[in-house]
Protein backbone atom coordinates (compact mmCIF):
# COMPACT_ATOMS: atom_id res chain seq x y z
CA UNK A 1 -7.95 -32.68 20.28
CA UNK A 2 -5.31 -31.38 18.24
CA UNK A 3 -4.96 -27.63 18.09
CA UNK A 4 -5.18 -25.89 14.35
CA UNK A 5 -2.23 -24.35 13.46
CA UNK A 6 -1.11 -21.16 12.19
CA UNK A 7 1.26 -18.25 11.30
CA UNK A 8 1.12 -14.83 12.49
CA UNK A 9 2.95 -11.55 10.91
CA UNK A 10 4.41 -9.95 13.19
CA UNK A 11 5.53 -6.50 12.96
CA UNK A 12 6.77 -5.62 16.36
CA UNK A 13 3.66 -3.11 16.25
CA UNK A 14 0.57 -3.24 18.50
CA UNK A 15 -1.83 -4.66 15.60
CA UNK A 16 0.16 -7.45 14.85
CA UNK A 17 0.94 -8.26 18.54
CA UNK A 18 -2.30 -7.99 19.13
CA UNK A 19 -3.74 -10.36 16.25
CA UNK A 20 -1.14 -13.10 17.59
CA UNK A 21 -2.82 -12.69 21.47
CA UNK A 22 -6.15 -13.30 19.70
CA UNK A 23 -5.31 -16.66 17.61
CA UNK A 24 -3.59 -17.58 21.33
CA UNK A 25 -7.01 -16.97 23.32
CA UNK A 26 -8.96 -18.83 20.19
CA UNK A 27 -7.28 -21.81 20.93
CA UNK A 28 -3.93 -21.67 17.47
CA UNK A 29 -1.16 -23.26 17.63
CA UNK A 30 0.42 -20.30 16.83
CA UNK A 31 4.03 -19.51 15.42
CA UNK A 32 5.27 -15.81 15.24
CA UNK A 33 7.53 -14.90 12.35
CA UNK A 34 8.61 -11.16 11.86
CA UNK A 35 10.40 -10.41 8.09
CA UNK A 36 13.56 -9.01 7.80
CA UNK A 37 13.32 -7.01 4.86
CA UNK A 38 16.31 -4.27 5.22
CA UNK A 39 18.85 -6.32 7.02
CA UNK A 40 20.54 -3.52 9.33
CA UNK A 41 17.73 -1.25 9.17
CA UNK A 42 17.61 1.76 11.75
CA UNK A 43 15.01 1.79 14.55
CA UNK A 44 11.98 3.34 13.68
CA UNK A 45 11.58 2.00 10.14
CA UNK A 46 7.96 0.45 10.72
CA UNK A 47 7.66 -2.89 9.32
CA UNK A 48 11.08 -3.69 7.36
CA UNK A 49 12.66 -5.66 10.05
CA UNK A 50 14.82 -3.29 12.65
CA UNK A 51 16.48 -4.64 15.46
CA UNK A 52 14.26 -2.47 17.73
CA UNK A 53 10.96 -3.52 16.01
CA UNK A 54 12.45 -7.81 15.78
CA UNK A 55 13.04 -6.80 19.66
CA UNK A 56 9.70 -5.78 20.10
CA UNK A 57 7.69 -9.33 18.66
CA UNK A 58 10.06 -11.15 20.11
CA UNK A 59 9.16 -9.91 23.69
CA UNK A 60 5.31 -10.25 22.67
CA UNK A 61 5.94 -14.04 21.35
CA UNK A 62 7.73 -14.51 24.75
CA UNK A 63 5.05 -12.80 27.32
CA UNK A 64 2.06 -14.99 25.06
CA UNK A 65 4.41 -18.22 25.25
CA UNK A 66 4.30 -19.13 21.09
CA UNK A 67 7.19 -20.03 19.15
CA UNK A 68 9.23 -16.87 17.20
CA UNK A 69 11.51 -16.87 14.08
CA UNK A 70 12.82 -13.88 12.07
CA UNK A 71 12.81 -14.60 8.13
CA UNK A 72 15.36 -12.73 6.07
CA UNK A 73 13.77 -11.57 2.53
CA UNK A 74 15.78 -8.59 1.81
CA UNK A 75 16.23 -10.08 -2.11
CA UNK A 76 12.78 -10.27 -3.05
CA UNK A 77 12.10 -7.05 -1.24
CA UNK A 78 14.61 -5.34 -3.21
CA UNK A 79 13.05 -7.04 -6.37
CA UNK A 80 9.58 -7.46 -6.08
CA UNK A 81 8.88 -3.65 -3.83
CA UNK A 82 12.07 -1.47 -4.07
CA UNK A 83 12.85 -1.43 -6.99
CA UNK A 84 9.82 -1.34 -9.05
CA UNK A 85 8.93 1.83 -6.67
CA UNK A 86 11.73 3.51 -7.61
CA UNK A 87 10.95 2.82 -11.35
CA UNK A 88 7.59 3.84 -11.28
CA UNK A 89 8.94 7.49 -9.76
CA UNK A 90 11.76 7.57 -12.33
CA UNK A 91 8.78 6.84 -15.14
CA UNK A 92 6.56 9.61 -13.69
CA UNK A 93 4.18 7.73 -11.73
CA UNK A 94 4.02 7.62 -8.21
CA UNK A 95 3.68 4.03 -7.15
CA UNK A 96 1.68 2.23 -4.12
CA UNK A 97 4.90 0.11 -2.66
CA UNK A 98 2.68 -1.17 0.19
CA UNK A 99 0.38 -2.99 -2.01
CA UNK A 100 3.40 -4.77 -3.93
CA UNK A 101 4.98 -6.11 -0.44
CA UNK A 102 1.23 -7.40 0.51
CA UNK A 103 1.48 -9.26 -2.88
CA UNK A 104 4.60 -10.35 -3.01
CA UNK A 105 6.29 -10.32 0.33
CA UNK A 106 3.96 -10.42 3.33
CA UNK A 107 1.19 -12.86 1.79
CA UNK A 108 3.34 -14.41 -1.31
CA UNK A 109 5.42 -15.31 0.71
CA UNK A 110 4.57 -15.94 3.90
CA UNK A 111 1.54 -18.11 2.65
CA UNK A 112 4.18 -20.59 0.89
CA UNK A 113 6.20 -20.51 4.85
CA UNK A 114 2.76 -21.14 6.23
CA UNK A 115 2.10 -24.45 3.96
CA UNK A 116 5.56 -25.68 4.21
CA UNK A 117 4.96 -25.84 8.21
CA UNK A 118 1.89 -27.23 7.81
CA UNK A 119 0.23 -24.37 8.90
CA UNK A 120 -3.72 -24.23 7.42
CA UNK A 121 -3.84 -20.06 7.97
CA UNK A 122 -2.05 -17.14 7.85
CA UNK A 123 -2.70 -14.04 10.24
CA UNK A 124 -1.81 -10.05 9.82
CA UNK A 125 -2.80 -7.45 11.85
CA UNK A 126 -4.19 -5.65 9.10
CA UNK A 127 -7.65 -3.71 9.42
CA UNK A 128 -9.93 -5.49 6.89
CA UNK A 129 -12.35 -8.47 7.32
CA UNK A 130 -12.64 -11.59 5.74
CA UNK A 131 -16.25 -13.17 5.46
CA UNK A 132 -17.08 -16.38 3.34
CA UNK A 133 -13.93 -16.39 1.16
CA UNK A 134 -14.87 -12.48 0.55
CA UNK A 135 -12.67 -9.35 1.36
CA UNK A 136 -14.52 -6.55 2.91
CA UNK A 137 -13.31 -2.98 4.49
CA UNK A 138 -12.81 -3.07 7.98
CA UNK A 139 -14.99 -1.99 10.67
CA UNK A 140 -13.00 0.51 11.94
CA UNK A 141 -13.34 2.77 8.57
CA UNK A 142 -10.37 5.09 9.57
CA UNK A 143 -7.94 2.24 9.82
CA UNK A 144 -9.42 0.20 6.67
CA UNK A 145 -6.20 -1.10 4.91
CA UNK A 146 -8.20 -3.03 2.27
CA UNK A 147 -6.77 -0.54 -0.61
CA UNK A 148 -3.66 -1.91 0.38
CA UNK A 149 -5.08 -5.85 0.30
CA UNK A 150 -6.89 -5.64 -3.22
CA UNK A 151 -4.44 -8.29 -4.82
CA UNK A 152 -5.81 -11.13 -2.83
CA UNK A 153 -8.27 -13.14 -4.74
CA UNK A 154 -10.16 -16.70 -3.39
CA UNK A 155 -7.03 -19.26 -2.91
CA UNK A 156 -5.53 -17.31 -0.54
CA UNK A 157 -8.64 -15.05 1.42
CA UNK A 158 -9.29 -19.06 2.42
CA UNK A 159 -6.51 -19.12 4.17
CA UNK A 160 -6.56 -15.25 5.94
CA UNK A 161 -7.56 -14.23 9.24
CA UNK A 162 -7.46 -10.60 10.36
CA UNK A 163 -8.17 -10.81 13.57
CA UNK A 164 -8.39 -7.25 14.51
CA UNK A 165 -10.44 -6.00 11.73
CA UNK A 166 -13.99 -6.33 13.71
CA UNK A 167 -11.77 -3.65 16.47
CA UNK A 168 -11.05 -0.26 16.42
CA UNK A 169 -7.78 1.28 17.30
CA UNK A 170 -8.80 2.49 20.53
CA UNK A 171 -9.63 -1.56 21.26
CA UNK A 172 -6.81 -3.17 19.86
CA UNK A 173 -4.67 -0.74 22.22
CA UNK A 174 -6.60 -1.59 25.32
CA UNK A 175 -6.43 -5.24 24.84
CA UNK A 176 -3.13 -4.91 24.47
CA UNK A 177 -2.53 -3.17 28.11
CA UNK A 178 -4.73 -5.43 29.48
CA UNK A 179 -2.42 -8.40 28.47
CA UNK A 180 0.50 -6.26 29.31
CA UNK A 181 2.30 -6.34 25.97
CA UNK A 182 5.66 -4.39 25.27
CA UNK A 183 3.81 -2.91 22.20
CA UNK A 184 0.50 -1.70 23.56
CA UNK A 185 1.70 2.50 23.50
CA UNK A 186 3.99 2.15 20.96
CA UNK A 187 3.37 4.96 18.09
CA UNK A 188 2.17 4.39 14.40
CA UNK A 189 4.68 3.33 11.88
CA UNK A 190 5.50 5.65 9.03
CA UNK A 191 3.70 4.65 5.59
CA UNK A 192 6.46 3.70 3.58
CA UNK A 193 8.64 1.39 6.09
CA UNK A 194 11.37 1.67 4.01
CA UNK A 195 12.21 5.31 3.04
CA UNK A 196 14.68 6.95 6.07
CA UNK A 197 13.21 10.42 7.33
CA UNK A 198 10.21 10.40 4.61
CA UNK A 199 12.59 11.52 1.90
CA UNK A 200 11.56 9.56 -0.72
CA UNK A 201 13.18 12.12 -3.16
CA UNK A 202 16.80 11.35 -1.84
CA UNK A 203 15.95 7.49 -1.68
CA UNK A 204 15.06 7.30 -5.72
CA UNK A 205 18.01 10.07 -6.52
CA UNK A 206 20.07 7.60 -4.05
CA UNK A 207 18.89 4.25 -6.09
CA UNK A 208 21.64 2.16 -8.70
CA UNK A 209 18.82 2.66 -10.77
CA UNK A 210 18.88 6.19 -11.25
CA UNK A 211 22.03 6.66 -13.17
CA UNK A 212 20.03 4.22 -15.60
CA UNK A 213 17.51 6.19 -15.76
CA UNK A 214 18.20 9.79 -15.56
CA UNK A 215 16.37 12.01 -17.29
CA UNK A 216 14.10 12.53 -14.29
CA UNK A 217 16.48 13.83 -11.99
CA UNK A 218 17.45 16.64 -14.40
CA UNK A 219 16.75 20.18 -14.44
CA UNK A 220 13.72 21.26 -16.45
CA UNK A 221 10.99 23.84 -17.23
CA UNK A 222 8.02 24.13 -15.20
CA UNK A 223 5.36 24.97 -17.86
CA UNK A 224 1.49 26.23 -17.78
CA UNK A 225 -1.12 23.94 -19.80
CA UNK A 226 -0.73 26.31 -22.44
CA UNK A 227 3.00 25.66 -22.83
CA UNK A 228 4.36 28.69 -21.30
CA UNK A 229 7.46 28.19 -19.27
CA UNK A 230 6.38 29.78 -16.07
CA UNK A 231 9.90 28.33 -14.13
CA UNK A 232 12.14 25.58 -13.24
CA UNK A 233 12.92 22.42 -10.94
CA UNK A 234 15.56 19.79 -10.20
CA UNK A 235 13.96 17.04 -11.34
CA UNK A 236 10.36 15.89 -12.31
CA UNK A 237 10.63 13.05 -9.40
CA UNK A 238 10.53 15.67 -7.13
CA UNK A 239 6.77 15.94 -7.90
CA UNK A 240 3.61 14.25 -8.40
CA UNK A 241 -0.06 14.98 -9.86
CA UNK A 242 -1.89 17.45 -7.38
CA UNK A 243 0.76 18.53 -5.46
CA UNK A 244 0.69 22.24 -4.58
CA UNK A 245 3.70 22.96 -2.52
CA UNK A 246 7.43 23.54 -3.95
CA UNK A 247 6.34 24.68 -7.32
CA UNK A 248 6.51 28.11 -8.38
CA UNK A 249 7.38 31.34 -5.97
CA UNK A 250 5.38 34.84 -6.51
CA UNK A 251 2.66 33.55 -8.35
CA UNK A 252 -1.06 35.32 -8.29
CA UNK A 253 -2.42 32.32 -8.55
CA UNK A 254 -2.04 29.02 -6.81
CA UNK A 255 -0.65 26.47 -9.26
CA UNK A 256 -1.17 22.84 -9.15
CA UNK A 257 0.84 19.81 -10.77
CA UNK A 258 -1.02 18.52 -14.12
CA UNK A 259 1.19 16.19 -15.43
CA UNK A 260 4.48 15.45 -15.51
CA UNK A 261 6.82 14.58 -18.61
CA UNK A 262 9.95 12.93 -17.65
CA UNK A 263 11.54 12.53 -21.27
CA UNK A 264 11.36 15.68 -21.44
CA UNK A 265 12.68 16.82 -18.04
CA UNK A 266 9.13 18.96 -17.58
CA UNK A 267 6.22 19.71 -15.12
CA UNK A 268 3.08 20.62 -16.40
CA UNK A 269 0.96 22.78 -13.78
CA UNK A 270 -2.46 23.94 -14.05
CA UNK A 271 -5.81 25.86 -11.88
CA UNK A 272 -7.29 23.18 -9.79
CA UNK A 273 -10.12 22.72 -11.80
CA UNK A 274 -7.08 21.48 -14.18
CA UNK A 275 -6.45 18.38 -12.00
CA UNK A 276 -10.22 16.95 -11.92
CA UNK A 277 -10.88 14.17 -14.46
CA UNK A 278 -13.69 11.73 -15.04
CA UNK A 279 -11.99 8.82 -16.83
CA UNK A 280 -9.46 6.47 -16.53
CA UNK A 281 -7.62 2.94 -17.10
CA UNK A 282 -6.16 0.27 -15.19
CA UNK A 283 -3.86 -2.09 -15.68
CA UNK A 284 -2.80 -5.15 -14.02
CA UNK A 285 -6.02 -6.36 -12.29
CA UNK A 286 -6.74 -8.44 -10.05
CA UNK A 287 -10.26 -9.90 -9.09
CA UNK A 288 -11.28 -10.85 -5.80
CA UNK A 289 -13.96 -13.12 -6.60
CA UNK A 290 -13.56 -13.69 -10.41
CA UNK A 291 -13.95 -11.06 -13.46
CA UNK A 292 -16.88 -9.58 -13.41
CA UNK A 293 -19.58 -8.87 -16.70
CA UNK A 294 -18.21 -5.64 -18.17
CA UNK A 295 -19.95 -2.71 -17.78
CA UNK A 296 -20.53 -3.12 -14.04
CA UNK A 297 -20.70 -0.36 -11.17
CA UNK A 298 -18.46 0.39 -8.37
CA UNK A 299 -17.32 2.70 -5.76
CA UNK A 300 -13.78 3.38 -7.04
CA UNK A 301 -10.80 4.68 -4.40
CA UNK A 302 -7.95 6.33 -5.93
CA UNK A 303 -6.24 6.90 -2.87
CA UNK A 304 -5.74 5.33 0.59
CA UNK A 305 -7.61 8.30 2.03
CA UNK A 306 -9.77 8.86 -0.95
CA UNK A 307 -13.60 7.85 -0.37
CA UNK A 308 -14.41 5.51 -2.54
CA UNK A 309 -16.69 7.40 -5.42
CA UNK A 310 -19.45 5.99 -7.89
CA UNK A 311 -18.64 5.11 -11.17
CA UNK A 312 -18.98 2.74 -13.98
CA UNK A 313 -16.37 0.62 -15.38
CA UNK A 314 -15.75 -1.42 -18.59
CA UNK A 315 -13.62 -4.03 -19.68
CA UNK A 316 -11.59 -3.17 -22.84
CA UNK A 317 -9.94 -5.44 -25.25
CA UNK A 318 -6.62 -4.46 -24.85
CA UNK A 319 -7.21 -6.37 -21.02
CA UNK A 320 -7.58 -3.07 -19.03
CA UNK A 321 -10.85 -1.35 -17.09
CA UNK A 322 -11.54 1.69 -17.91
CA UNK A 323 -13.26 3.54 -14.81
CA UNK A 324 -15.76 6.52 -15.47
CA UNK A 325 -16.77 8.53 -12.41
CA UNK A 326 -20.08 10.15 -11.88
CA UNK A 327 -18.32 13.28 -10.74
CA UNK A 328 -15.11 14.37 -11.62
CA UNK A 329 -12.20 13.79 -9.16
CA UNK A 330 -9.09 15.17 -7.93
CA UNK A 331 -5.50 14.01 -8.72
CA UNK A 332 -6.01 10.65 -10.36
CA UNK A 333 -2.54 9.89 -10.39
CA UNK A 334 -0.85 6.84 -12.72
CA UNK A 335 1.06 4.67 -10.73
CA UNK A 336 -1.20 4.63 -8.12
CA UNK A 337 -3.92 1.50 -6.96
CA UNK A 338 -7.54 1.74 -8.42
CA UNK A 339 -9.52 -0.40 -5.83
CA UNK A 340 -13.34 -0.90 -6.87
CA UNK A 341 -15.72 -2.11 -4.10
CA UNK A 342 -20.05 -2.94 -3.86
CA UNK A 343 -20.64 -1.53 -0.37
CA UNK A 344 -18.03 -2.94 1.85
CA UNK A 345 -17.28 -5.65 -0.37
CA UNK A 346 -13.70 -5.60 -2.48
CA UNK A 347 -14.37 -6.39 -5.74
CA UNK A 348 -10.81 -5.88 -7.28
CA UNK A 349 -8.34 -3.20 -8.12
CA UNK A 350 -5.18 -2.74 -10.31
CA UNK A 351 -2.55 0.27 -11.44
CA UNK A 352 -3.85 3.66 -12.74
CA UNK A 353 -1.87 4.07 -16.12
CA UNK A 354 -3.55 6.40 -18.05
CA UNK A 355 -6.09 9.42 -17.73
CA UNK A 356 -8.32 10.12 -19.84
CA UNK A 357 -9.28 14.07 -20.35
């Protein structure tokens, strides 16, 4: 009987490596493929492609005997993930790049390579679970990447497998010593693959884009809600709602970021209590399962490490949801992912754009 076929991600990490030796032992065809998507990259990057990491699934493809090919998509990288992530910091925002290369890079595209070689699935090593066309969290709640994996609606969860989402950490890493692969102690990638030594300030300041788009690297007053200049910085994409650190020197007070007004080269800092809200609205959504009847409930993350809260959201006519907490939260920052869920279930998510106070 002929074998089913399919594609696995791989990373060069330990879940992906991992999530390849599992199609293998449930009886796949399977074909590694590892994206290049910063041609030239330095080790250590994460999941962008760097000789070290292409090394790394290449000796895991080898040691499981499957077939291996590296993929160059630096282009639509640049287009669909870099650049849009530095806009959305040059804007103001503070963007959620991993969610756009899940869209766009890692499942856009590799579900298109997949068909073209006749492949029926695809296969990630992502933590998250996929039951009856349905995306749910994964059941290892500290590794749950499903904030990440909102975008995917019904054509393409029926062609998903995540084969290590039913494991923990702990498991995936002992499977992966008892098989012997290369990968099985190597350490966690960095959150943004593509950003060298976490600086994500020098990256954007770095960017073609910025000399388009300057006003946010320039010098400005750091003001009080009240409109009181209370001192300066270097640049409003230096900061982003709720952060603490690298504002003001010497005050009584702690001081956290409100808002921030690029135009107008300020930052707009506040009490804590300043950066809870109730209300917002999201654009660009996407629904796992179909658009649901407005006026719905949810559990609503903000944040990757945000527990999802209870809330109640409606559709408006303008095409966004606005979300209403029970409880006020901290730091809902635009530019960031909304991701609604019933229990474990996703239901959806899309880009926080505006909050409503």
């Amino acid at each position: 009987m002929k074998k089913e076929r399919a594609v696995v991600a791989m990373s060069g990490g330990v879940d992906s490596s991992v999530a390849a030796a599992l199609l293998v032992e449930q009886g796949f065809e399977t074909i590694g493929v590892t994206l290049q998507l910063l041609p030239g990259a330095p080790t250590g990057f994460g999941c962008c492609g760097s000789p070290a990491d292409i090394a790394d699934a290449k000796a895991v493809a080898s040691r499981l005997n499957i077939p291996h090919y590296v993929v160059t998509t630096d282009e639509l990288f640049e287009d669909k993930v870099i650049r849009p992530f530095v806009e959305s910091y040059l804007q103001g925002d503070t963007p959620n790049p991993c969610a756009l290369c899940n869209r766009f890079v890692k499942f856009g595209h590799l579900l298109g390579l997949s068909q073209a070689w006749n492949a029926r699935f695809l296969a990630t090593g992502h933590y998250a679970r996929v039951q009856d066309g349905k995306l749910y969290r994964a059941r290892d709640e500290n590794k749950d990447q499903t904030y990440f994996l909102y975008n995917l609606g019904s054509r393409e969860l029926s062609r998903l497998i995540f084969p290590v989402g039913e494991l923990s950490k702990p498991e995936v890493r002992n499977y992966a010593r008892r098989l012997g692969l290369e990968t099985a102690e190597k350490p966690e990638s960095q959150e943004i693959c593509f950003i060298p030594n976490r600086d994500y300030r020098g990256f954007v300041k770095s960017h073609p884009l910025s000399s388009q788009m300057s006003s946010a690297l320039k010098s400005g007053p750091i003001k009080d809600v009240s409109g009181k200049e209370i001192g300066r910085h270097e640049g409003t994409v230096g900061y982003t709602i709720g952060q603490r650190k690298g504002l003001v020197a010497g005050l009584m007070d702690p001081k956290y970021v409100v808002r921030l007004d690029p135009q107008n080269q300020t930052v707009i800092v506040g009490e804590k209590k300043e950066t809870m809200a109730s209300s917002f609205e999201v654009s660009d959504m996407s629904w796992t399962c179909g658009r649901p009847i407005s006026g719905g409930r949810a559990e609503v993350r903000i944040r990757h490490r945000h527990a999802p809260a209870s809330s109640e959201f409606l559709l408006t006519e303008s095409g966004r949801v606005r979300v209403h907490f029970d409880s006020p939260q901290r730091a809902i920052t635009p530019g960031q992912s909304a991701v609604l869920y019933h229990g474990t279930e996703v239901v959806g998510g899309g880009t926080i754009r505006e909050v409503l106070r």
